[in-house]
C-alpha atoms as a PDB file:
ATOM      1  CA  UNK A   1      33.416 -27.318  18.424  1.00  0.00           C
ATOM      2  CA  UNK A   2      32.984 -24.490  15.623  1.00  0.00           C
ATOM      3  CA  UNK A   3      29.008 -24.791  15.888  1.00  0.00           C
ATOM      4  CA  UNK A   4      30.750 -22.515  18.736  1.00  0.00           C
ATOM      5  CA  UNK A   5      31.267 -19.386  16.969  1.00  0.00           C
ATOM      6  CA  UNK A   6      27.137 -19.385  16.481  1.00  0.00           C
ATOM      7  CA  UNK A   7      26.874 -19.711  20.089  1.00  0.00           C
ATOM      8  CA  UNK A   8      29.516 -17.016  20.770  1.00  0.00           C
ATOM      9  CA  UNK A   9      27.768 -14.534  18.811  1.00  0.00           C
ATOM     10  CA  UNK A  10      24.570 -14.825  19.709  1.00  0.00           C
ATOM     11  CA  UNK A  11      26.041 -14.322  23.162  1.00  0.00           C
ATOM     12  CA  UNK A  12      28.271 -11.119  22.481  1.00  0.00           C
ATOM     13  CA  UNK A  13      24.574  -9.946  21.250  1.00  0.00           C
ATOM     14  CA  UNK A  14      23.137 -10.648  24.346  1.00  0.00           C
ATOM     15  CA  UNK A  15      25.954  -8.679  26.360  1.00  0.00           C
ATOM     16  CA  UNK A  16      25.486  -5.817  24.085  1.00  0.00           C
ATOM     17  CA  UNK A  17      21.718  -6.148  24.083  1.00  0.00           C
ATOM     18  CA  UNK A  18      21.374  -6.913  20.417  1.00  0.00           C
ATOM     19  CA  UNK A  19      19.483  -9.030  18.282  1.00  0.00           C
ATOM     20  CA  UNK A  20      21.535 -11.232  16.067  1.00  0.00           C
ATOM     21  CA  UNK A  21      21.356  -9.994  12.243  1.00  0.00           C
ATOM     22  CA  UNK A  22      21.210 -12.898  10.449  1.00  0.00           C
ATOM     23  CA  UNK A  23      21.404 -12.368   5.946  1.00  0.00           C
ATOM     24  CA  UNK A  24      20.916 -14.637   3.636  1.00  0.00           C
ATOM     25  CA  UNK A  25      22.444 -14.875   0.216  1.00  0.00           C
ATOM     26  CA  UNK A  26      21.992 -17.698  -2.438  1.00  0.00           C
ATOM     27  CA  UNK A  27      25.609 -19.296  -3.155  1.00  0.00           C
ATOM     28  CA  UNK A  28      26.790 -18.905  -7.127  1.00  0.00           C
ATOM     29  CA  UNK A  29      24.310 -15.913  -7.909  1.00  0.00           C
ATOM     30  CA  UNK A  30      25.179 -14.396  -9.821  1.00  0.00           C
ATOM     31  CA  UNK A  31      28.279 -16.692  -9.567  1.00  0.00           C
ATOM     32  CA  UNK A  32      30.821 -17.965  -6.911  1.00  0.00           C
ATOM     33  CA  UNK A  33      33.502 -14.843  -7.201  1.00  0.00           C
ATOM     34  CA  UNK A  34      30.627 -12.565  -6.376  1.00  0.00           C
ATOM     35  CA  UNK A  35      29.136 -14.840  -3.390  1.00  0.00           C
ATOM     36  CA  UNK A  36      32.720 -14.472  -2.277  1.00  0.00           C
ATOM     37  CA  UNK A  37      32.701 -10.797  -2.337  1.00  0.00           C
ATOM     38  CA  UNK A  38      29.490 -10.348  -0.727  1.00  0.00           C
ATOM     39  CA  UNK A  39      30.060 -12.551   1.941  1.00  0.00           C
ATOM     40  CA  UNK A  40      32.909 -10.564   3.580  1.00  0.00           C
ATOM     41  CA  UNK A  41      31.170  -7.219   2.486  1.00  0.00           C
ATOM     42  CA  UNK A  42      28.197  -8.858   4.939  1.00  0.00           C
ATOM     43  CA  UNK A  43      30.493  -9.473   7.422  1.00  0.00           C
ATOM     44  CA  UNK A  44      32.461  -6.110   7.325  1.00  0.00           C
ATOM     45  CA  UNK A  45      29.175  -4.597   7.994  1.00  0.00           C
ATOM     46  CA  UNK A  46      27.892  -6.025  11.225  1.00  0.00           C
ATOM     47  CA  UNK A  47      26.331  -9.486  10.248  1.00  0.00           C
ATOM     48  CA  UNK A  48      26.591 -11.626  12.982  1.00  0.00           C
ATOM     49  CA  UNK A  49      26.038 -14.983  11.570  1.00  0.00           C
ATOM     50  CA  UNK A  50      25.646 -15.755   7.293  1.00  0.00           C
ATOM     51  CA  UNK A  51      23.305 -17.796   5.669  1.00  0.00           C
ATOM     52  CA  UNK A  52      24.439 -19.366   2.392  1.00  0.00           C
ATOM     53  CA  UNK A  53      22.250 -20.769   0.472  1.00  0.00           C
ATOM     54  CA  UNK A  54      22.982 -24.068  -1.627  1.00  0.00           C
ATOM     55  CA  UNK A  55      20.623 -24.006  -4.789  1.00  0.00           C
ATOM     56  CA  UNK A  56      18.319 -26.520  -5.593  1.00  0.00           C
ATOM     57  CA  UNK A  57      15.909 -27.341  -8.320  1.00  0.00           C
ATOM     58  CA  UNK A  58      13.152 -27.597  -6.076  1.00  0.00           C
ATOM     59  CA  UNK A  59      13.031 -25.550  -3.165  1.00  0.00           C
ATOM     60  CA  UNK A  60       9.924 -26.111  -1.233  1.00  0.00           C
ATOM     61  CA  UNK A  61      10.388 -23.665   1.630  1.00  0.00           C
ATOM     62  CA  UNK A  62      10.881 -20.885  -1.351  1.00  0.00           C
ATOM     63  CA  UNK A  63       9.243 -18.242  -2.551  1.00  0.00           C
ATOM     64  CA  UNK A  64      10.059 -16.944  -5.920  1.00  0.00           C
ATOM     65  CA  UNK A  65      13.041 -14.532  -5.194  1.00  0.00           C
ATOM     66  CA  UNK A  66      14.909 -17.393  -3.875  1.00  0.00           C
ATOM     67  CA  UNK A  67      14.128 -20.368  -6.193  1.00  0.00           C
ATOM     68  CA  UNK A  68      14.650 -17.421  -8.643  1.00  0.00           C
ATOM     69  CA  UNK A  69      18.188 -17.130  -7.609  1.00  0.00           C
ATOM     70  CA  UNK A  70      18.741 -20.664  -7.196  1.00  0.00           C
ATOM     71  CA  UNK A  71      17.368 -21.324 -10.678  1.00  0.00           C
ATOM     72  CA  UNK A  72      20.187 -18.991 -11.890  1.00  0.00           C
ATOM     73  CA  UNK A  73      22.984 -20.744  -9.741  1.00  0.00           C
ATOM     74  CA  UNK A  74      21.785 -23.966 -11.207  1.00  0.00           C
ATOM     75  CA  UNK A  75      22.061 -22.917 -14.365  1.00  0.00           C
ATOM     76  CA  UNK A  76      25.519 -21.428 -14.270  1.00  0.00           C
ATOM     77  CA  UNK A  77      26.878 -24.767 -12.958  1.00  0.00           C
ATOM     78  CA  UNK A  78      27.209 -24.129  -9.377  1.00  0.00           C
ATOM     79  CA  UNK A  79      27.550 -27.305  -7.018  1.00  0.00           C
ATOM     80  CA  UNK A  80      27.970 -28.050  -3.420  1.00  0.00           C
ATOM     81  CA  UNK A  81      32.137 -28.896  -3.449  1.00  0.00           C
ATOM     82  CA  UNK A  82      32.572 -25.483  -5.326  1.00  0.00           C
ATOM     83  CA  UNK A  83      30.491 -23.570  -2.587  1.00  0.00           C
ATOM     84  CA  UNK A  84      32.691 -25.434  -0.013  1.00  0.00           C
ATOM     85  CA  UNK A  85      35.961 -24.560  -1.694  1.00  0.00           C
ATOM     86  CA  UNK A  86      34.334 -20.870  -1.435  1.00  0.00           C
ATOM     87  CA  UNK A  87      33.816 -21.390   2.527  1.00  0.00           C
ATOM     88  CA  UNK A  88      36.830 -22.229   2.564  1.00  0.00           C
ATOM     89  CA  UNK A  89      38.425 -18.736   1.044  1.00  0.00           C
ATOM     90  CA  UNK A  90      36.004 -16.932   3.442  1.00  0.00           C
ATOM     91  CA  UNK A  91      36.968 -18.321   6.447  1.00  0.00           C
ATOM     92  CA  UNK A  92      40.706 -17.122   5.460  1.00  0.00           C
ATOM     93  CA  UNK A  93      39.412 -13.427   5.240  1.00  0.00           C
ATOM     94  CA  UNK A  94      36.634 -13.826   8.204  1.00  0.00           C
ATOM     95  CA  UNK A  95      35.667 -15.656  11.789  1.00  0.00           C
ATOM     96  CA  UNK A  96      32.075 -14.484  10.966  1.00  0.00           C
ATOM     97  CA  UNK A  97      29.610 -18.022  11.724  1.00  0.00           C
ATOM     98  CA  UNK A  98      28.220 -19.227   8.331  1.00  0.00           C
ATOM     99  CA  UNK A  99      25.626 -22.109   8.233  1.00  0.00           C
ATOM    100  CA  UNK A 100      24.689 -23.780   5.069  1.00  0.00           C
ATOM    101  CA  UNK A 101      20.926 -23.721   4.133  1.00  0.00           C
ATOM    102  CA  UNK A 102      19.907 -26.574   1.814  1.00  0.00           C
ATOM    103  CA  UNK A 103      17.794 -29.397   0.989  1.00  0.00           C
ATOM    104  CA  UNK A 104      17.770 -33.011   2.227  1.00  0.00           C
ATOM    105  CA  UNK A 105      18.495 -34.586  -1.438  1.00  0.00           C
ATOM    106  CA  UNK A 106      22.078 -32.920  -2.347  1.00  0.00           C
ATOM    107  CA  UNK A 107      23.053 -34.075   0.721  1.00  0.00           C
ATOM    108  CA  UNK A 108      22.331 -37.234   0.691  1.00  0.00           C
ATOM    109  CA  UNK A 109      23.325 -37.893  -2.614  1.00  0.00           C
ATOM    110  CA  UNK A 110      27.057 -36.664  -1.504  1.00  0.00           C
ATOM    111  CA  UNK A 111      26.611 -39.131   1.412  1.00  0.00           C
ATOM    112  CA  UNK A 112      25.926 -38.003   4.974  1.00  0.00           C
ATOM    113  CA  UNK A 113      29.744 -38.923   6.295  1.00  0.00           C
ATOM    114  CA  UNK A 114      31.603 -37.590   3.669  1.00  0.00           C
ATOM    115  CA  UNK A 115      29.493 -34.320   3.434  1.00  0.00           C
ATOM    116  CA  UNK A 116      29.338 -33.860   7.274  1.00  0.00           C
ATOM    117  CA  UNK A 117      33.343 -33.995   7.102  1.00  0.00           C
ATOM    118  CA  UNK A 118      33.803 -31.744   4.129  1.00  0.00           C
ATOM    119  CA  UNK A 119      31.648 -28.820   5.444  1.00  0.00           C
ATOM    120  CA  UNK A 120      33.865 -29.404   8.560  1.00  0.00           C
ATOM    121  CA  UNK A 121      36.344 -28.918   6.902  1.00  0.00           C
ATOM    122  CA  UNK A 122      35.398 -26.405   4.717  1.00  0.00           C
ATOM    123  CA  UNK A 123      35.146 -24.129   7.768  1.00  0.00           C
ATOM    124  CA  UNK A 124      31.354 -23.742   8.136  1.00  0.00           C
ATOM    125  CA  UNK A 125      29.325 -24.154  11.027  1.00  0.00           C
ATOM    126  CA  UNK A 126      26.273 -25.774  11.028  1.00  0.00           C
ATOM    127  CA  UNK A 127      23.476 -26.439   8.494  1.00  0.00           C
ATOM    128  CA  UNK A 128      19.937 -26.023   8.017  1.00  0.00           C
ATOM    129  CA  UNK A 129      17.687 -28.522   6.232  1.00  0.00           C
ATOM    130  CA  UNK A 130      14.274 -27.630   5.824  1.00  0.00           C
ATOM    131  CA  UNK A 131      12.800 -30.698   4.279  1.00  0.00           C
ATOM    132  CA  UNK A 132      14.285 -33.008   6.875  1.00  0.00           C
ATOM    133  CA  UNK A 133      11.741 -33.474  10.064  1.00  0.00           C
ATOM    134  CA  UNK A 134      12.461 -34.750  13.236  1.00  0.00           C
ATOM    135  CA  UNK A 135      12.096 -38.093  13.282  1.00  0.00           C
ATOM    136  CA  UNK A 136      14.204 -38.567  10.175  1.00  0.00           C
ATOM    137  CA  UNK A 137      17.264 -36.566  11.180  1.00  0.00           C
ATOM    138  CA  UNK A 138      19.103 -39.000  13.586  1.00  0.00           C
ATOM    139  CA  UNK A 139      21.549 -40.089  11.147  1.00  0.00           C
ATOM    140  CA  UNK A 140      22.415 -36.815   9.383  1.00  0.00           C
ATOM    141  CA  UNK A 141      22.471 -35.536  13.291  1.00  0.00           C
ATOM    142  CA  UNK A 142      25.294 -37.877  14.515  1.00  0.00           C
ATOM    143  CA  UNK A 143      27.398 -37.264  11.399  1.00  0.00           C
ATOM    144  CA  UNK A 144      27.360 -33.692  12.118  1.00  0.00           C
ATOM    145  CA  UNK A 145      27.877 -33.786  15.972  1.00  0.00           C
ATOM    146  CA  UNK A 146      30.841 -35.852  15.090  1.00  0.00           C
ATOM    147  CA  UNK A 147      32.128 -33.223  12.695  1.00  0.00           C
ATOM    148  CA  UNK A 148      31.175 -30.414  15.005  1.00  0.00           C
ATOM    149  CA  UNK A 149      28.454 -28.809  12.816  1.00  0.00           C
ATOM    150  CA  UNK A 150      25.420 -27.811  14.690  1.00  0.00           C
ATOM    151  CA  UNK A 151      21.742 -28.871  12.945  1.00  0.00           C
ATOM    152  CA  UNK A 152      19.334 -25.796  12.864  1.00  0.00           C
ATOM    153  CA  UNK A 153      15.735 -27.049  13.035  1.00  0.00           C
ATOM    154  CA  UNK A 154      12.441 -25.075  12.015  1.00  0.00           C
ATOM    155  CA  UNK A 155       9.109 -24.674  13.423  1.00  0.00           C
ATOM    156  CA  UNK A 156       6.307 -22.727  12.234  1.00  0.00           C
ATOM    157  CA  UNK A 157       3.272 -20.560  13.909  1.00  0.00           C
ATOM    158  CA  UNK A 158       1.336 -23.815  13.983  1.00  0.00           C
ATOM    159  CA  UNK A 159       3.405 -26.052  15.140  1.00  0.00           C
ATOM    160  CA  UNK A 160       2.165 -27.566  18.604  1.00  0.00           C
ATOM    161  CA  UNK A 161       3.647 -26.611  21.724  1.00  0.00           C
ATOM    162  CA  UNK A 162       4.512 -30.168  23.037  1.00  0.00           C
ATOM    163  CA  UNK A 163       6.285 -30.491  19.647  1.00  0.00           C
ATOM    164  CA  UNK A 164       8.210 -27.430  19.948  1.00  0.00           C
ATOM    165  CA  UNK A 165       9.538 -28.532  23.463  1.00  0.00           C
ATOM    166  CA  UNK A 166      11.197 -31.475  21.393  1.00  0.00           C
ATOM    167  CA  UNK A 167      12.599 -29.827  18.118  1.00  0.00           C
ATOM    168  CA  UNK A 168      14.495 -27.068  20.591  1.00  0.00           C
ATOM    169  CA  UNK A 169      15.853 -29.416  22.595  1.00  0.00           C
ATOM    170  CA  UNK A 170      17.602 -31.183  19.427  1.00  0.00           C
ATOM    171  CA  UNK A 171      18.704 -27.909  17.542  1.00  0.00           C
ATOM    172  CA  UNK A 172      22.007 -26.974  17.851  1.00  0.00           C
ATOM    173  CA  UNK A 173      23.023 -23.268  17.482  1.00  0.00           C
ATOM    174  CA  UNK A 174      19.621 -22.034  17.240  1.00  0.00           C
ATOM    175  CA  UNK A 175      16.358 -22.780  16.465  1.00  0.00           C
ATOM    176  CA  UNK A 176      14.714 -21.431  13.428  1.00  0.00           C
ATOM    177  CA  UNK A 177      10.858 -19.830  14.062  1.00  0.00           C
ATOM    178  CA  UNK A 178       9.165 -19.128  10.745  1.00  0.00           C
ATOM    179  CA  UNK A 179       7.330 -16.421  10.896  1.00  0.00           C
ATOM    180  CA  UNK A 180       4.823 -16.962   8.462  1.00  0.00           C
ATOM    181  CA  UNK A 181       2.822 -20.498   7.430  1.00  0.00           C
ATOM    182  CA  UNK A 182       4.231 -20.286   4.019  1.00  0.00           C
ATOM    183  CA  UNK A 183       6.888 -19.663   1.964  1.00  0.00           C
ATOM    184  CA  UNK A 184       9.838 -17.104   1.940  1.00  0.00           C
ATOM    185  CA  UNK A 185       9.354 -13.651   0.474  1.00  0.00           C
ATOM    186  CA  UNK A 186       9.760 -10.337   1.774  1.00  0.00           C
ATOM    187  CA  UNK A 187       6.035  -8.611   2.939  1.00  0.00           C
ATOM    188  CA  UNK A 188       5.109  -5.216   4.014  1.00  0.00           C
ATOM    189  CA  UNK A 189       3.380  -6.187   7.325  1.00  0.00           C
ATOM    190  CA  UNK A 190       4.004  -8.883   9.952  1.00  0.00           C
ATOM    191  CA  UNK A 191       1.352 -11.089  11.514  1.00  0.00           C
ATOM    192  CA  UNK A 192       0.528  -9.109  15.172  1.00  0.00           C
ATOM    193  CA  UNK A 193       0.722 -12.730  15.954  1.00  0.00           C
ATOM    194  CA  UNK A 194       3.891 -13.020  15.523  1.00  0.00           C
ATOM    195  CA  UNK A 195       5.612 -11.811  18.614  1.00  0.00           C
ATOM    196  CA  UNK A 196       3.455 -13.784  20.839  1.00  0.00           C
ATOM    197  CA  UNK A 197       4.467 -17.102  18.566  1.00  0.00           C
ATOM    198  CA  UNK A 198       7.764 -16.081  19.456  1.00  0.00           C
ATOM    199  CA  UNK A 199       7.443 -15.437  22.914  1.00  0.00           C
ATOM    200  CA  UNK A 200       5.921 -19.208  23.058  1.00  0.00           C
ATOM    201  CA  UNK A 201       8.506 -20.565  21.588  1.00  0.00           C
ATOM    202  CA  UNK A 202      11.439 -18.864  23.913  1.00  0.00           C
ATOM    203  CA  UNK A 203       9.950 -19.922  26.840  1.00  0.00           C
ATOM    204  CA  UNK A 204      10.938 -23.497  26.333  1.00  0.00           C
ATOM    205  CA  UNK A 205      13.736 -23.167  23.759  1.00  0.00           C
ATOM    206  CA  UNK A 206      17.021 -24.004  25.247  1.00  0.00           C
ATOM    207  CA  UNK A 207      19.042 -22.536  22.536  1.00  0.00           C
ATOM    208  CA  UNK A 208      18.159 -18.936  20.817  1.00  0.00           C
ATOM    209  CA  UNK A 209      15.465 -18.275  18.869  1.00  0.00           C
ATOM    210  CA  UNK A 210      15.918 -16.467  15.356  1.00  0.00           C
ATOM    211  CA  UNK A 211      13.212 -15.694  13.064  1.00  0.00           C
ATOM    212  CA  UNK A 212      12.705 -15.080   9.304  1.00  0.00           C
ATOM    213  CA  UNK A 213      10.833 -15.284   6.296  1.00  0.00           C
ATOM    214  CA  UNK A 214       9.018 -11.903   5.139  1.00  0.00           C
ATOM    215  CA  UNK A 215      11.210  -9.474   7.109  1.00  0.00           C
ATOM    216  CA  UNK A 216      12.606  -6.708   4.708  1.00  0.00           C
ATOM    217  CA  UNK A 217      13.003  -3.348   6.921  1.00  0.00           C
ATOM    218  CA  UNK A 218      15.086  -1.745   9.456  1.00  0.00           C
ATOM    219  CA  UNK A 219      11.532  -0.955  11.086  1.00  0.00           C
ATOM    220  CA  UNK A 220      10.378  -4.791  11.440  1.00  0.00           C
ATOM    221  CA  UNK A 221      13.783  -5.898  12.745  1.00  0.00           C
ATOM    222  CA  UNK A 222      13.222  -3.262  15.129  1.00  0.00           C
ATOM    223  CA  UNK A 223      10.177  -4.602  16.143  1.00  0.00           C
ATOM    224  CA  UNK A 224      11.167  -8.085  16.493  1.00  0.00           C
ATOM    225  CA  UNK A 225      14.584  -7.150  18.219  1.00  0.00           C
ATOM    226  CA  UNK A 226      12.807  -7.713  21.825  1.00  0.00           C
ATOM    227  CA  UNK A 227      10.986 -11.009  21.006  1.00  0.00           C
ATOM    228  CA  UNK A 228      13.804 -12.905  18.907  1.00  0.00           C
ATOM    229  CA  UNK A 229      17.484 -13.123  19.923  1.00  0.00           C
ATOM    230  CA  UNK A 230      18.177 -13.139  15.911  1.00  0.00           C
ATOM    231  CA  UNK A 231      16.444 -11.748  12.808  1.00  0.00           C
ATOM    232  CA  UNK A 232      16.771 -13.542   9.360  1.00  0.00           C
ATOM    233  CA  UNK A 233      16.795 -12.317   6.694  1.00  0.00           C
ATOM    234  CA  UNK A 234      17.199 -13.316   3.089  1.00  0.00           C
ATOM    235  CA  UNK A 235      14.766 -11.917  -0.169  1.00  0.00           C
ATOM    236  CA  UNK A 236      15.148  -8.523   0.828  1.00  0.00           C
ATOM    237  CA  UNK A 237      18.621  -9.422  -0.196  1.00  0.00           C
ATOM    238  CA  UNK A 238      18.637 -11.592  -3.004  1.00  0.00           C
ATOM    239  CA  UNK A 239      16.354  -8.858  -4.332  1.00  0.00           C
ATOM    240  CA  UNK A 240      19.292  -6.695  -4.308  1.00  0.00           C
ATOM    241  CA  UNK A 241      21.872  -8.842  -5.689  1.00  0.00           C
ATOM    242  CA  UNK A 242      19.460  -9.779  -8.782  1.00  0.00           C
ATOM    243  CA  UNK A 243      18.769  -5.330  -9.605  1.00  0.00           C
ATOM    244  CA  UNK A 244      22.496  -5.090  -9.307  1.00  0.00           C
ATOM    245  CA  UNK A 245      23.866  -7.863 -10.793  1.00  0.00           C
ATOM    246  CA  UNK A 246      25.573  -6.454 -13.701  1.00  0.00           C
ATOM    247  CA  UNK A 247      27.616  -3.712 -11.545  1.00  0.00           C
ATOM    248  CA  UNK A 248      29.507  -5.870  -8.817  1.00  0.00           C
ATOM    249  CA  UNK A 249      31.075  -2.544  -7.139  1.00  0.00           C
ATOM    250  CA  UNK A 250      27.501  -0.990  -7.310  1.00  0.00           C
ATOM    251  CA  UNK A 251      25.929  -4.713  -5.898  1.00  0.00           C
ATOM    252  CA  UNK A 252      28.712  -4.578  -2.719  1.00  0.00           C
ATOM    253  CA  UNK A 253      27.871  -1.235  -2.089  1.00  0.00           C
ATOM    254  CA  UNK A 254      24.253  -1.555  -1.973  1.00  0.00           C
ATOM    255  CA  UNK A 255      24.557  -4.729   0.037  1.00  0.00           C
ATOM    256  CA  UNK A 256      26.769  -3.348   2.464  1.00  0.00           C
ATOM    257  CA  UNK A 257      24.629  -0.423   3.076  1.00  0.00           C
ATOM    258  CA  UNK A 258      21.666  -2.430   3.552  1.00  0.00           C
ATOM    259  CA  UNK A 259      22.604  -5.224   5.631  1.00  0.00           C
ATOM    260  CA  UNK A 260      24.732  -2.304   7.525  1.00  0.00           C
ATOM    261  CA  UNK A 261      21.214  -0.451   8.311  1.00  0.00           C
ATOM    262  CA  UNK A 262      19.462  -3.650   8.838  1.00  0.00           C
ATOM    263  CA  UNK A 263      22.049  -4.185  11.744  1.00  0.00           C
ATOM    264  CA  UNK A 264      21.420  -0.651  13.301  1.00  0.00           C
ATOM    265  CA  UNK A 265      18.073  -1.455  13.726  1.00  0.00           C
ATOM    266  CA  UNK A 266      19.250  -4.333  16.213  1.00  0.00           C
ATOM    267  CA  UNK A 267      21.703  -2.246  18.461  1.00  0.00           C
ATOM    268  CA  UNK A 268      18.672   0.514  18.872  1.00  0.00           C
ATOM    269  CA  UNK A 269      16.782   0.361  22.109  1.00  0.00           C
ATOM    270  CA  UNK A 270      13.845  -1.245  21.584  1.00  0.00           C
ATOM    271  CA  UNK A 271       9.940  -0.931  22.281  1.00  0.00           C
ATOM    272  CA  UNK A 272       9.508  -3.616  24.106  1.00  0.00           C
ATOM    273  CA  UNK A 273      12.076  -5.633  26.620  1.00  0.00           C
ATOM    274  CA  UNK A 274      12.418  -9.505  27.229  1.00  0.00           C
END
């Protein structure tokens, strides 16, 4: 199954005592060449697992950096078959796990089936799907067990124990633990709570536990690295892509360099030890 290579490299972190790094980048901004690009650039420099983003015109879990970027992805055309065909150049060049991020409404509109088989075949490995909840998700579930693409489910600070217990045991890959109540966006400080949400949540999780939303330095990845086996992270970036977006060499090198230091902070030893 090639939900697989998720599980693989959250386990070669685990032997070498490392939190997953985990980037995001919106697909098609500032188009599909340069999604290309950074991709591998990502993976050249220690990501362990990419998260592509497929743009929608109304991203809920979003803050503005993100529906920013999908805004201009939208606008320049971009659609789910093209980002596929781009998966599908990556995984010529790179091994390195990619799961789609998106909303419930593209992909229903393409039809569970048929876009279960072409992400399969495409290459990635599982998807996430913010706005679909639990007890709706038993369709689009099957079709991707079938097609060997694990489903990444979220919970939140607030979400209830007992409930928690039930989302981990149907996530594939990993489970998803927001950090924040809120939206995405990359903050200075992170909720003390935090790392005891975490800790909460790993003691019943049966797959790993990654967190994002707001995490932006090498210092808060190091800070998480005990309590999460992976660290998400995806404004921080965008951010990046949209100061450097008319250089491309200038974009790869800053991206490189940052996801590259971001990645550090996950092989250091860290305060605190699970």
């Amino acid at each position: 199954m090639k939900g697989n290579r998720i599980t693989k490299a959250f386990e070669m972190c685990r032997e070498r005592g490392e939190a997953a790094f985990i980037p995001f980048v919106t697909a098609g901004d500032p188009d599909l060449d340069t999604t290309y690009d950074i991709v591998l650039t990502m993976a050249e420099n220690g990501a362990d697992i990419i998260e592509l983003g497929i743009p929608f015109s109304d991203p809920l879990a979003d803050g503005p950096t993100i529906q920013a970027a999908s805004q201009r992805a939208l606008q320049a055309g971009v659609n789910p078959d093209e980002i596929l065909d781009v998966v599908e150049l990556i995984r010529k060049e790179s091994q390195c796990p990619i799961v789609l991020m998106g909303y419930y409404n593209p992909v229903l509109k393409y039809g569970l089936s048929a876009f279960a088989e072409r992400v399969s075949e495409a290459g990635a490995d599982g998807t996430i799907i913010p706005d679909l909840p639990l007890e709706e998700a038993g369709e689009w579930q099957r079709v991707a067990r079938e097609n060997g693409i694990a489903n990444i489910f979220l919970v939140a600070p607030n979400t209830p124990q007992k409930r928690v217990e039930k989302i981990s045991k149907r996530s594939k890959g990993f489970l998803y633990y927001v950090s924040v109540t809120g939206i995405t966006g990359a903050r200075k400080e992170l909720p003390e709570e935090l790392t005891q949400g975490l800790e909460r949540v790993r003691s019943v999780s049966p797959v790993p536990v990654a967190v994002g939303f707001g995490i932006s330095s090498p210092e808060q990845v190091h800070m998480l690295k005990g309590h999460a086996d992976g660290i998400i992270v995806g404004s921080a970036i965008v951010k990046i892509i949209e100061a450097n977006a008319q250089a491309k060499k200038g974009l790869l090198k800053e991206v490189g360099a940052f996801v590259k230091e971001m990645k550090e902070a996950t092989t250091l030893p860290s305060l605190s030890s699970h």
